[in-house]
Every structure is written in structure tokens, then in C-alpha cells.
C-alpha atoms as a PDB file:
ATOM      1  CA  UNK A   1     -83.484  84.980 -13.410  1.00  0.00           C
ATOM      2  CA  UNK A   2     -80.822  82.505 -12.054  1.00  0.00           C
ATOM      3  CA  UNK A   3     -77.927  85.542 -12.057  1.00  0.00           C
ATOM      4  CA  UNK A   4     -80.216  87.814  -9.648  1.00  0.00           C
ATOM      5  CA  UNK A   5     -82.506  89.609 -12.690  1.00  0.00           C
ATOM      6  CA  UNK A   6     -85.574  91.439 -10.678  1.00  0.00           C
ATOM      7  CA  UNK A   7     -87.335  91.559 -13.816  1.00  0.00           C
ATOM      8  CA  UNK A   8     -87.795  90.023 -17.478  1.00  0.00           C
ATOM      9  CA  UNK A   9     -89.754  91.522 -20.848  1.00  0.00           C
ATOM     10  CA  UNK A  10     -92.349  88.666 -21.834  1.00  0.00           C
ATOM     11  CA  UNK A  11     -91.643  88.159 -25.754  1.00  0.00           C
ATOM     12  CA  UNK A  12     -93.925  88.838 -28.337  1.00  0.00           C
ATOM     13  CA  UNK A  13     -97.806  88.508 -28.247  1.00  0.00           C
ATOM     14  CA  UNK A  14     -97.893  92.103 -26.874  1.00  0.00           C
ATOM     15  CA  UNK A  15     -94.647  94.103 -27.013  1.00  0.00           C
ATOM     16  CA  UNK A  16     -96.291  97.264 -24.886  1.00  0.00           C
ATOM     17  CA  UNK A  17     -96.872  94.319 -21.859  1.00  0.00           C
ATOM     18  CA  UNK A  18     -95.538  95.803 -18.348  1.00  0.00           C
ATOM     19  CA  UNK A  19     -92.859  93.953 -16.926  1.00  0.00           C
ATOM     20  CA  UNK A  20     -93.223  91.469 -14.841  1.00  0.00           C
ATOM     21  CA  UNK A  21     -91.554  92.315 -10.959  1.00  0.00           C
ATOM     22  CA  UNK A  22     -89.709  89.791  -9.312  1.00  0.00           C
ATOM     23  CA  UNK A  23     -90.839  89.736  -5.382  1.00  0.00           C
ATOM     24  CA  UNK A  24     -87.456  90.063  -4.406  1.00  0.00           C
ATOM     25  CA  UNK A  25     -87.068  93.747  -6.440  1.00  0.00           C
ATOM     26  CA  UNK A  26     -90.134  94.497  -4.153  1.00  0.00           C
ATOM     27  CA  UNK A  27     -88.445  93.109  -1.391  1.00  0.00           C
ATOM     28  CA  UNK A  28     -84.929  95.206  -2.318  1.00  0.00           C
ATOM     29  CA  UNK A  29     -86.802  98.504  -2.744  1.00  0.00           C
ATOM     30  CA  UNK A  30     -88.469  98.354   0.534  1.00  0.00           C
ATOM     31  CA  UNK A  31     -85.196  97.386   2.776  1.00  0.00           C
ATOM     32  CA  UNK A  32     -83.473 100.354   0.781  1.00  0.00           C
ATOM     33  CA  UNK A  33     -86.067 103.023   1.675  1.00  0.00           C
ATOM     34  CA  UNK A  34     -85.663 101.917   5.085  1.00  0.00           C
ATOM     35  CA  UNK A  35     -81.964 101.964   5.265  1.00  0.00           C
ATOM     36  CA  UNK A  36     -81.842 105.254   4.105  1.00  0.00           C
ATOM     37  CA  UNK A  37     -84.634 106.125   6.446  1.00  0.00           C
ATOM     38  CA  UNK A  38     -82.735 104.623   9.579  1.00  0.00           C
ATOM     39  CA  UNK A  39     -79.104 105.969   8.721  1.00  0.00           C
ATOM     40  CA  UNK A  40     -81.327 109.531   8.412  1.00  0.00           C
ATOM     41  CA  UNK A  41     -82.605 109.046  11.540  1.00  0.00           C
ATOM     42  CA  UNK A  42     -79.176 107.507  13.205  1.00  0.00           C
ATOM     43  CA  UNK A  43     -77.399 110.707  11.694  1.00  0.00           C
ATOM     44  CA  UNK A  44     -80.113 113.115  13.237  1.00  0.00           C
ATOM     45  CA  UNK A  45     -79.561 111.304  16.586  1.00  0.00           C
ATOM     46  CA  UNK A  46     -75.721 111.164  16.622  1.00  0.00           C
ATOM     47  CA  UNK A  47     -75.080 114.955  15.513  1.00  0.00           C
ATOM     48  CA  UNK A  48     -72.970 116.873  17.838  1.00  0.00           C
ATOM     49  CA  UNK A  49     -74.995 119.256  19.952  1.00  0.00           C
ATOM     50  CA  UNK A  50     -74.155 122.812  18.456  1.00  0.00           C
ATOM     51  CA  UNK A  51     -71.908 124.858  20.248  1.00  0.00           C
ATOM     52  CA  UNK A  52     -73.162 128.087  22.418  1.00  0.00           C
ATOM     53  CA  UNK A  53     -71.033 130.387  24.549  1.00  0.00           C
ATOM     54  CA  UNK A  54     -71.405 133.371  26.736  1.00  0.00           C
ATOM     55  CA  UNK A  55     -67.798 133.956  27.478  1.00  0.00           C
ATOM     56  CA  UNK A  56     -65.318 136.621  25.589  1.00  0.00           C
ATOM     57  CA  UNK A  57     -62.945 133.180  25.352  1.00  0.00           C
ATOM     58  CA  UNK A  58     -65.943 131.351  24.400  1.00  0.00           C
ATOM     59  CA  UNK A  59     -67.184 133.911  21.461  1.00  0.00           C
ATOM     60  CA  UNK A  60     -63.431 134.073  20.488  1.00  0.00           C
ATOM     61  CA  UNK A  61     -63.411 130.321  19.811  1.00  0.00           C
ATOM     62  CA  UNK A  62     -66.501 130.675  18.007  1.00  0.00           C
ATOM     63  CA  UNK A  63     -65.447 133.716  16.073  1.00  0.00           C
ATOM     64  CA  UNK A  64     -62.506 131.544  15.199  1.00  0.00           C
ATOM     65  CA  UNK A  65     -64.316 128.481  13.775  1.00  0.00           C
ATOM     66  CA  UNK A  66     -66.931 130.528  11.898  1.00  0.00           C
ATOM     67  CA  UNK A  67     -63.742 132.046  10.051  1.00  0.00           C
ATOM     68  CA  UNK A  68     -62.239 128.734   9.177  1.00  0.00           C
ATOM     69  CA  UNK A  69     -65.116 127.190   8.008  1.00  0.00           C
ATOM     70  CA  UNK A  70     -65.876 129.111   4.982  1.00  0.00           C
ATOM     71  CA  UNK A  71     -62.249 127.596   3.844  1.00  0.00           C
ATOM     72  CA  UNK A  72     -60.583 124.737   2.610  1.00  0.00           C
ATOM     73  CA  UNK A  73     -57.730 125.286   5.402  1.00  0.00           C
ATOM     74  CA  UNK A  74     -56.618 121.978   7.906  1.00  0.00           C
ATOM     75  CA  UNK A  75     -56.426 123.286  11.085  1.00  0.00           C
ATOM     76  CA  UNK A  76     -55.005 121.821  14.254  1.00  0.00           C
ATOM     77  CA  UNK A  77     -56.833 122.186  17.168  1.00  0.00           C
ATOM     78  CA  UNK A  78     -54.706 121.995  20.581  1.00  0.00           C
ATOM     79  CA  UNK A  79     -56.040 122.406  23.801  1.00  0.00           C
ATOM     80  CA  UNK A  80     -56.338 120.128  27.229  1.00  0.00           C
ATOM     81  CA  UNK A  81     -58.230 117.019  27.545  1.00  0.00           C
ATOM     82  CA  UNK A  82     -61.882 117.176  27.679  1.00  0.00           C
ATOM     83  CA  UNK A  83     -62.258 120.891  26.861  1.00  0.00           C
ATOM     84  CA  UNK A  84     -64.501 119.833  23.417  1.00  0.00           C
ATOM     85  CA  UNK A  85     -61.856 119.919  20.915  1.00  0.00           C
ATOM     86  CA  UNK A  86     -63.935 116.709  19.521  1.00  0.00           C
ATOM     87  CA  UNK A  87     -66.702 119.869  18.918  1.00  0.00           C
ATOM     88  CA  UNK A  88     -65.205 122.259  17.036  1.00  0.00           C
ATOM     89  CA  UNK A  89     -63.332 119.813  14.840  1.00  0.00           C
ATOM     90  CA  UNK A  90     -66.333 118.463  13.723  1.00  0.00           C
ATOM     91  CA  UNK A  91     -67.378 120.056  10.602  1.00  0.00           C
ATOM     92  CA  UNK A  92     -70.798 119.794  10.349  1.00  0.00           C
ATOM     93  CA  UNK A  93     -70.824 121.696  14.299  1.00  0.00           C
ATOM     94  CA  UNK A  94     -72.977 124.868  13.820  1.00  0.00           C
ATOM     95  CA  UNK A  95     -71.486 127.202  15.568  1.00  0.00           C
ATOM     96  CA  UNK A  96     -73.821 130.170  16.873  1.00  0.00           C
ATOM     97  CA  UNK A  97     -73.596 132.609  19.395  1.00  0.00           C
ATOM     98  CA  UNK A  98     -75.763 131.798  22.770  1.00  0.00           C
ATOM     99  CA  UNK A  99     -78.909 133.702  22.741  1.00  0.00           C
END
């Protein structure tokens, strides 16, 4: 128990006895489920919005992307600051048509 065991098999007596839980393995399961819960929730809250376009340029771009992403390729994207480059380099950005 001193090197961090959550739990320990009582000898003898009764060999089919459950195991006895430590209330620090309680302790460790719940903060676990909740980290998971919270980076789920951080993750759905941080996500790029998707990206939706009108514009011939616009459905080019997206056209472009939706090719690309089906691959394994690295591709550079160029453009001018603060056009959304940030957007379509992302790789889990949708991209969809506007509709």
C-alpha cells in the first residue's frame, strides 16, 4: 500500500472475497472521468468554426482543401495576413459549401 497500490487480495479464509478499494482508486477514477469530460468539452469549444463561402474564389479554395484532404500530401499555404490561412490549415476544418 506504501508504493501507491489502490487495491490488495485479503489471503486465505475466502479466496472468491472481492477486493478491497483503496479510497484514493475511487478518488483517481472520478478526477479521470472528469478530465476526459472537460478536455471533451474544451475541444468542442476551441474547434475552428467550419469554413463557408459564396464566392467562385471562395468555392475554389474550398474545392482545393477538400482535394488535399483525402491525402497524406504537406501543403504550404501562402496568402496575406489575416485572410484565414490559420483555417484551412487546420485539419480537422470541415470544409462545406455555404448553403
Amino acid at each position: 500500500m506504501k508504493a501507491g497500490a489502490y487495491d490488495y487480495i485479503v489471503k486465505a479464509v475466502r479466496p472468491r472475497r472481492p477486493l478491497h478499494a483503496d479510497p484514493a482508486r475511487a478518488e483517481h477514477r472520478s478526477l479521470r472521468s472528469e478530465n476526459l469530460r472537460l478536455k471533451s468539452t474544451l475541444e468542442a469549444a476551441t474547434a475552428p468554426p467550419p469554413l463557408v463561402g459564396v464566392s467562385p474564389a471562395m468555392k475554389h479554395v474550398l474545392d482545393l482543401v477538400a482535394s488535399v484532404a483525402a491525402t497524406e500530401a504537406t501543403v504550404l499555404v501562402t496568402g496575406e495576413s489575416g485572410t484565414g490561412k490559420e483555417l484551412v490549415a487546420t485539419p480537422s476544418t470541415p470544409a462545406r459549401p455555404a448553403g
